[in-house]
Protein backbone atom coordinates (compact mmCIF):
# COMPACT_ATOMS: atom_id res chain seq x y z
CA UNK A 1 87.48 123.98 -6.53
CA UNK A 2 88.27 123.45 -2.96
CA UNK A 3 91.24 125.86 -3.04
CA UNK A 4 88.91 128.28 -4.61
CA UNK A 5 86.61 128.14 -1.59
CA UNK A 6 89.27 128.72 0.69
CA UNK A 7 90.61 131.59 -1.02
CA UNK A 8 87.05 132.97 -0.58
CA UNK A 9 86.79 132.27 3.01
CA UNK A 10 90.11 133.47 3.42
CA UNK A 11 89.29 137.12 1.77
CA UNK A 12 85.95 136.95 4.51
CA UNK A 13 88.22 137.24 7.11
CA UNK A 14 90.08 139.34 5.99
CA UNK A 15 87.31 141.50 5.80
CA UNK A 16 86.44 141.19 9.29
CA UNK A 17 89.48 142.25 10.58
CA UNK A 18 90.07 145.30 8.50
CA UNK A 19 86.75 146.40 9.43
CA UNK A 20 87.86 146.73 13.01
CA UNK A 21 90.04 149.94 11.63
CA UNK A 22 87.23 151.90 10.27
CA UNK A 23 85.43 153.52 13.17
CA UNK A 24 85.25 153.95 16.72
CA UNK A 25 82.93 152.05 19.60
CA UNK A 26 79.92 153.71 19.62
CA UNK A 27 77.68 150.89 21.07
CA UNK A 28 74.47 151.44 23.07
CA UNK A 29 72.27 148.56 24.77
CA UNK A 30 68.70 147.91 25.06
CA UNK A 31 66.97 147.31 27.92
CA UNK A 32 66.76 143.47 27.54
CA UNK A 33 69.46 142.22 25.03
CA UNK A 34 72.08 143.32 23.36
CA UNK A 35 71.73 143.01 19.54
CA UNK A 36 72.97 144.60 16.22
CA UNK A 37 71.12 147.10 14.77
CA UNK A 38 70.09 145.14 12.20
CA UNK A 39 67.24 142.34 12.11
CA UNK A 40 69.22 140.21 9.88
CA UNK A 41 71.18 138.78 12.76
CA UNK A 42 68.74 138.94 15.64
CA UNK A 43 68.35 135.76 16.21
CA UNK A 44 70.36 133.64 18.95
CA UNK A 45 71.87 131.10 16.02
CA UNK A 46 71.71 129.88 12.55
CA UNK A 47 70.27 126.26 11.66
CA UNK A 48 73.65 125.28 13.00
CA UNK A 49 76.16 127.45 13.65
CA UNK A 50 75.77 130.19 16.52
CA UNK A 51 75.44 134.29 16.29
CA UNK A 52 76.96 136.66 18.65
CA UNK A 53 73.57 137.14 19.59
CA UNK A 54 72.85 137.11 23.36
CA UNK A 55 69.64 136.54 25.49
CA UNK A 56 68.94 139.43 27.75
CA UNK A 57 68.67 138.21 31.54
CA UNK A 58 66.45 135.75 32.62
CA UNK A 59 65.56 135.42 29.03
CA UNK A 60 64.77 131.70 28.02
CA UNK A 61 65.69 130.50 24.50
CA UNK A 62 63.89 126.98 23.16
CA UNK A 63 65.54 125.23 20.30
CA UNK A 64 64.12 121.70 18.58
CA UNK A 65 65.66 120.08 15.31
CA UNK A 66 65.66 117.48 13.14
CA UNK A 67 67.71 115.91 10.21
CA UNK A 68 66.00 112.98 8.35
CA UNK A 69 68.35 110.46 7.76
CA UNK A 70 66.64 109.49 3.99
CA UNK A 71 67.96 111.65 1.38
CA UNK A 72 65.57 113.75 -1.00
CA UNK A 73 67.11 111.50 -3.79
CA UNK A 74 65.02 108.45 -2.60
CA UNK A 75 62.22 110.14 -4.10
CA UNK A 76 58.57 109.23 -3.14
CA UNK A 77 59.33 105.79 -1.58
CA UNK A 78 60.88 107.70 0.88
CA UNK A 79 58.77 110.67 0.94
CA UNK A 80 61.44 112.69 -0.64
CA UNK A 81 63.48 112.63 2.80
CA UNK A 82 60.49 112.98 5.20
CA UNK A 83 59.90 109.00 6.42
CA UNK A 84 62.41 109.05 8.94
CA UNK A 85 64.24 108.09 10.93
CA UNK A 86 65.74 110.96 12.15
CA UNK A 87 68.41 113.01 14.49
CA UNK A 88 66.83 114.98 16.62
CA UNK A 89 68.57 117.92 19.12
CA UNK A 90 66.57 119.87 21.96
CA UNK A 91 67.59 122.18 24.02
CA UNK A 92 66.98 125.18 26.22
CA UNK A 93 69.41 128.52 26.94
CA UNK A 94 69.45 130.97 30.02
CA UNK A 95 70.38 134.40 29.93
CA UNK A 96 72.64 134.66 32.79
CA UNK A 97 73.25 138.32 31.58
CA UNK A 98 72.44 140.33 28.72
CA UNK A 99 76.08 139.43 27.25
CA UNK A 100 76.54 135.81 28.79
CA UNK A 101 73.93 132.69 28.41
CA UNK A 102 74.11 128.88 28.91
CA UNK A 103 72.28 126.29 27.01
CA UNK A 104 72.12 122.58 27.96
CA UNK A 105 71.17 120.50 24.79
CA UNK A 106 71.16 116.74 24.03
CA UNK A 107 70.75 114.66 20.85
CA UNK A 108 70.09 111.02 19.99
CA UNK A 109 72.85 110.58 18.52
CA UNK A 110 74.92 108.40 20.91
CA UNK A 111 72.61 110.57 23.38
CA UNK A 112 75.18 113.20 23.26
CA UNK A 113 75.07 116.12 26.05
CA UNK A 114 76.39 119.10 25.64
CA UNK A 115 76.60 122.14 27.75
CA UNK A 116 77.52 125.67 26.49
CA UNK A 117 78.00 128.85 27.64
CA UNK A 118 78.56 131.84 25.36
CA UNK A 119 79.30 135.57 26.16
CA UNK A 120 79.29 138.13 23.58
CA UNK A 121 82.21 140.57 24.54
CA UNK A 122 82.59 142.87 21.71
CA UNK A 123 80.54 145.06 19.57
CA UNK A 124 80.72 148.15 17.37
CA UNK A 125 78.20 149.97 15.86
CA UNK A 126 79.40 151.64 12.58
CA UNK A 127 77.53 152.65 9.46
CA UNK A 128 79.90 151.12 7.10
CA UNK A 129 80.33 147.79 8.71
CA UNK A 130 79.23 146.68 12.06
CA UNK A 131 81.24 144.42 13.74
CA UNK A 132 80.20 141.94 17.01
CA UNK A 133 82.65 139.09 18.68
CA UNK A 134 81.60 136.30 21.01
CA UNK A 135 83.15 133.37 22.56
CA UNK A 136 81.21 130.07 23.27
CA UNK A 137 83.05 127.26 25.44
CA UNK A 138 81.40 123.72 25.76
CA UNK A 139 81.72 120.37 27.57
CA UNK A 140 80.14 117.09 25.92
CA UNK A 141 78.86 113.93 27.26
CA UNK A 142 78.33 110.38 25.24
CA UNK A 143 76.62 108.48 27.41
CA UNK A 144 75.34 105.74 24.76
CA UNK A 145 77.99 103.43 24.53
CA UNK A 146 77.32 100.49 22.22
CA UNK A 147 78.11 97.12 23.88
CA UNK A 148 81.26 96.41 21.97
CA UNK A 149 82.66 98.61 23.79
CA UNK A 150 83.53 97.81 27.34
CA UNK A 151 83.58 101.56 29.25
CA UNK A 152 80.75 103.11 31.25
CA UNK A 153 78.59 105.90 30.38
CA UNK A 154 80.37 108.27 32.42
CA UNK A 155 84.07 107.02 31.34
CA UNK A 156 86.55 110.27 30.69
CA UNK A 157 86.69 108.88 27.19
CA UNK A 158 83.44 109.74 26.74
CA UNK A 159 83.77 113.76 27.27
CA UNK A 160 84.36 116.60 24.55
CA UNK A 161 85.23 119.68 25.22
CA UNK A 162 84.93 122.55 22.03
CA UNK A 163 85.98 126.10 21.83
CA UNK A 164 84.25 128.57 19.24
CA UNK A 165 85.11 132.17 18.21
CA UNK A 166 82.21 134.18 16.12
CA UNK A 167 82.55 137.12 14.76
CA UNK A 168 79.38 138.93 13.05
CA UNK A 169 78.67 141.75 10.79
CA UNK A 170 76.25 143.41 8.08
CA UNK A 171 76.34 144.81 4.72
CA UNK A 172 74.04 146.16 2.17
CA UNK A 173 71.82 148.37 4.50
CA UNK A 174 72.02 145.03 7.07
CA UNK A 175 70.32 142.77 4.47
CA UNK A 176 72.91 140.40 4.45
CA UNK A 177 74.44 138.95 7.72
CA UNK A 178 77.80 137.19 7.28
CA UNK A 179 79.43 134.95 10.19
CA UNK A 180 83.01 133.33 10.64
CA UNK A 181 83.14 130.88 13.38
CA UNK A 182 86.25 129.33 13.69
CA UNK A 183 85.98 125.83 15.93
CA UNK A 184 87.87 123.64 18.22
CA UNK A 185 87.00 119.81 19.86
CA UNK A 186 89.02 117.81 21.51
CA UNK A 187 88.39 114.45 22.05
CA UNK A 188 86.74 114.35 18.56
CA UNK A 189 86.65 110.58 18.02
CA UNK A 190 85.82 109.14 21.60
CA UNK A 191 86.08 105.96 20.21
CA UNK A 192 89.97 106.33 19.14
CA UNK A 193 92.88 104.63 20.50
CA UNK A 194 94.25 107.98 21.27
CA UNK A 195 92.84 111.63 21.48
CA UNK A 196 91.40 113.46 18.27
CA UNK A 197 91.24 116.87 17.78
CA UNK A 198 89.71 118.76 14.79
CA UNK A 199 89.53 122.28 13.50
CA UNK A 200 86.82 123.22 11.60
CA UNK A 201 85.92 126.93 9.98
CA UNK A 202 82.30 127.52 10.12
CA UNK A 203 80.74 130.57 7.96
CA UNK A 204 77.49 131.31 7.17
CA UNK A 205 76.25 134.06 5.18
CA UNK A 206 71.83 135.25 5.83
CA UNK A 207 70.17 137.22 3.00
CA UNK A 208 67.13 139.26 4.40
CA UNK A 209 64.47 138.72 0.95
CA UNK A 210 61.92 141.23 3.45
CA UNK A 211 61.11 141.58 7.14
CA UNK A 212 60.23 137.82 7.75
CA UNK A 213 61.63 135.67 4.95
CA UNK A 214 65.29 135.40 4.20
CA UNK A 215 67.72 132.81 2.58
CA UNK A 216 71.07 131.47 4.46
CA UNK A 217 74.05 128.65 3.12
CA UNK A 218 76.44 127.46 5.74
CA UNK A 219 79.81 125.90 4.83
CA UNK A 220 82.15 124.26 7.30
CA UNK A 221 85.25 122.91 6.34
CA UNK A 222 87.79 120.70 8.44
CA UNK A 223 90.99 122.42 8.16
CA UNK A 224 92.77 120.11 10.07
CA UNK A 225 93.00 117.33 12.70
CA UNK A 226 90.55 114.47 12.49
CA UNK A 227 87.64 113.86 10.15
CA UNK A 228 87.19 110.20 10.48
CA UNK A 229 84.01 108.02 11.16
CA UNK A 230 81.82 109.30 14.28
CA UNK A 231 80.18 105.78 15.42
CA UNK A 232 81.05 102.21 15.67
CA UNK A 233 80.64 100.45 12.31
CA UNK A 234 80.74 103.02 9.82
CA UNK A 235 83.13 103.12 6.83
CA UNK A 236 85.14 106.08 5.27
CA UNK A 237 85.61 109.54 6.40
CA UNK A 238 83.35 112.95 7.11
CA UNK A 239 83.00 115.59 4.47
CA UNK A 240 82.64 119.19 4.65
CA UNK A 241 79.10 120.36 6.01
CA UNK A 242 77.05 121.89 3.81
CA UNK A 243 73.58 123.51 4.77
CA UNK A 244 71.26 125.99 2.43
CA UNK A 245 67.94 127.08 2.93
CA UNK A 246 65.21 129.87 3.90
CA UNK A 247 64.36 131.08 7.29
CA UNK A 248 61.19 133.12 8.62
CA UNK A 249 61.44 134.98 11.52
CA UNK A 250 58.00 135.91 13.16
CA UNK A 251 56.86 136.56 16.83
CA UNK A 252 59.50 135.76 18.59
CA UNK A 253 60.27 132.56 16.39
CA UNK A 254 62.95 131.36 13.96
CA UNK A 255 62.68 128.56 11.35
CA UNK A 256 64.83 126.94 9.36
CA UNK A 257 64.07 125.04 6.39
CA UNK A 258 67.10 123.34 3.89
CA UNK A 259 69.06 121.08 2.87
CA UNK A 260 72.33 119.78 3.98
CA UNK A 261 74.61 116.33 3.91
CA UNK A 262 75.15 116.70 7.60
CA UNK A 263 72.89 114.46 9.80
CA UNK A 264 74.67 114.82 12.92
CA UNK A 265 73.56 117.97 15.64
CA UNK A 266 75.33 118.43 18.30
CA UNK A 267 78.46 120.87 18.64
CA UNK A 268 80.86 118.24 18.90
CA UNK A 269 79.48 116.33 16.31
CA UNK A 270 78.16 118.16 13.79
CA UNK A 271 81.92 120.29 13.57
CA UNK A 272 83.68 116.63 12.65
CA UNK A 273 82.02 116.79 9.37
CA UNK A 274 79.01 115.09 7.45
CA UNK A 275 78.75 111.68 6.99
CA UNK A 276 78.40 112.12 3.08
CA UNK A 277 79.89 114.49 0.55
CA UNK A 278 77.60 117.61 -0.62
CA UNK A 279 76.49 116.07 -3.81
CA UNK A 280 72.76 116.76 -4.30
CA UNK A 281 72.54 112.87 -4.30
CA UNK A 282 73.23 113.21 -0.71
CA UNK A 283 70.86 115.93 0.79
CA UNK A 284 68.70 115.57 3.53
CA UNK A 285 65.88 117.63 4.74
CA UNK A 286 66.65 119.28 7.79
CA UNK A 287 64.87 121.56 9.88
CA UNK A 288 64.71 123.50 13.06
CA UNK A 289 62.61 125.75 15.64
CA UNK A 290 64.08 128.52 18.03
CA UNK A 291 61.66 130.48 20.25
CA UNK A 292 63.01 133.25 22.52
CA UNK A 293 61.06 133.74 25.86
């Protein structure tokens, strides 16, 4: 089964870069952000993964979002996921240009900083299959060190640095987006003896159901490098991240409701893996909140 899903992500590449054969640049901008034609992939990022999508400049972008750490399994003692507690992310984005932003976001998880700056610098507007690249570099802090461990919050061990290549396009009249995002972190267990890295292939795929409503699935495998525990204490290894749900787009405003095994939200943290495999036993309610200003 798993060799199966590579295979398919494998051919989803491959489709990417055979599409950059078909036609020539014919790009044009709008006045405030640069976009693909399509609505489909208008907004700045999935529930976790990022678009090529850019703000224009001096655009703000406001992002809040939450994983509840009981699964749906638990049933009504537990709400069916929604008692809590949870991990939570928030963070804001500045459009430095209408092809380059920067976002500063923290979660609780060992109150984990990141800061990220993306720049879209390719696009190609083609009836057959349009085709957009971006680049998004990032530095990470973890400043909540637990007390077994003797180094201060701003110790070098404590810093991440990722790397992240997208690539977007459209199909079917730009009803369905599809993104490959091929990731990097270093430093990926800051509490190893030595330094971790681990590289994980993101894709996503966004089916537009009519103007507002549409239904997404991300899958991120670890194709190599570590995908051990994240914290102090636990047990075991991370799984592949899993995330399916809908998403309504409205005013300015992007939700995301799912599912998904993967508690953990920042970049550096979230590419690692999932705590738990993606057996339904294991989902947890996740949700999040984007408004562009």
């Amino acid at each position: 089964m798993r060799f199966q899903v590579r295979v398919h992500i494998l051919f989803l590449a491959l489709v990417f870069c055979v599409s950059g054969t078909w036609a020539q640049p014919s790009w044009q901008a709008s006045e405030t952000t640069i976009d693909l034609p399509v609505e489909v992939l208008s907004a700045v990022q999935m529930a976790n993964l990022p678009t090529t999508t850019t703000l224009g400049q001096g655009d703000f972008f406001y992002e809040i979002a939450h994983r509840f750490h009981p699964t749906v399994d638990e049933g009504y003692d537990a709400n069916f996921g929604l008692d809590g507690p949870v991990s939570m992310r928030t963070a804001v984005s500045y459009g430095l240009a209408d092809q380059w932003m920067l976002t500063i976001g923290r979660s609780n998880v060992l109150d984990n900083l990141d800061v990220t700056s993306k720049w879209r610098f390719y696009e190609r507007d083609s009836a057959s299959l349009p085709l957009a690249l971006a680049l998004s570099l990032g530095l990470a802090l973890n400043s909540d060190i637990p007390a077994i461990v003797d180094r201060g919050a701003t110790d070098a061990d404590n810093f991440q640095f990722f790397a992240q290549a997208i690539a977007n396009t459209v199909m079917m009249d730009g009803r369905l987006g599809l993104g490959l995002v091929p990731s990097y972190v270093h430093n990926s267990s800051v509490f190893a003896v030595d330094r971790q890295h681990t590289v994980t292939l993101g894709t996503y795929a966004r089916f537009e159901l009519n103007p507002m409503w549409g239904v997404f699935v991300e899958y991120s495998p670890a194709l190599e490098g570590y995908q051990g525990i994240l914290l102090p204490g636990e047990t075991g290894r991370s799984h592949d991240s899993l995330a399916l749900g809908a998403a309504l787009s409205t005013g300015g405003h992007d939700f995301y409701l799912f599912v998904t095994n993967n508690t953990r939200l920042n970049t550096t943290q979230y590419l690692v893996g999932a705590p738990t495999d993606a057996a339904p036993k294991n989902w947890h309610l996740g949700f999040g909140i984007t408004r562009h200003l």
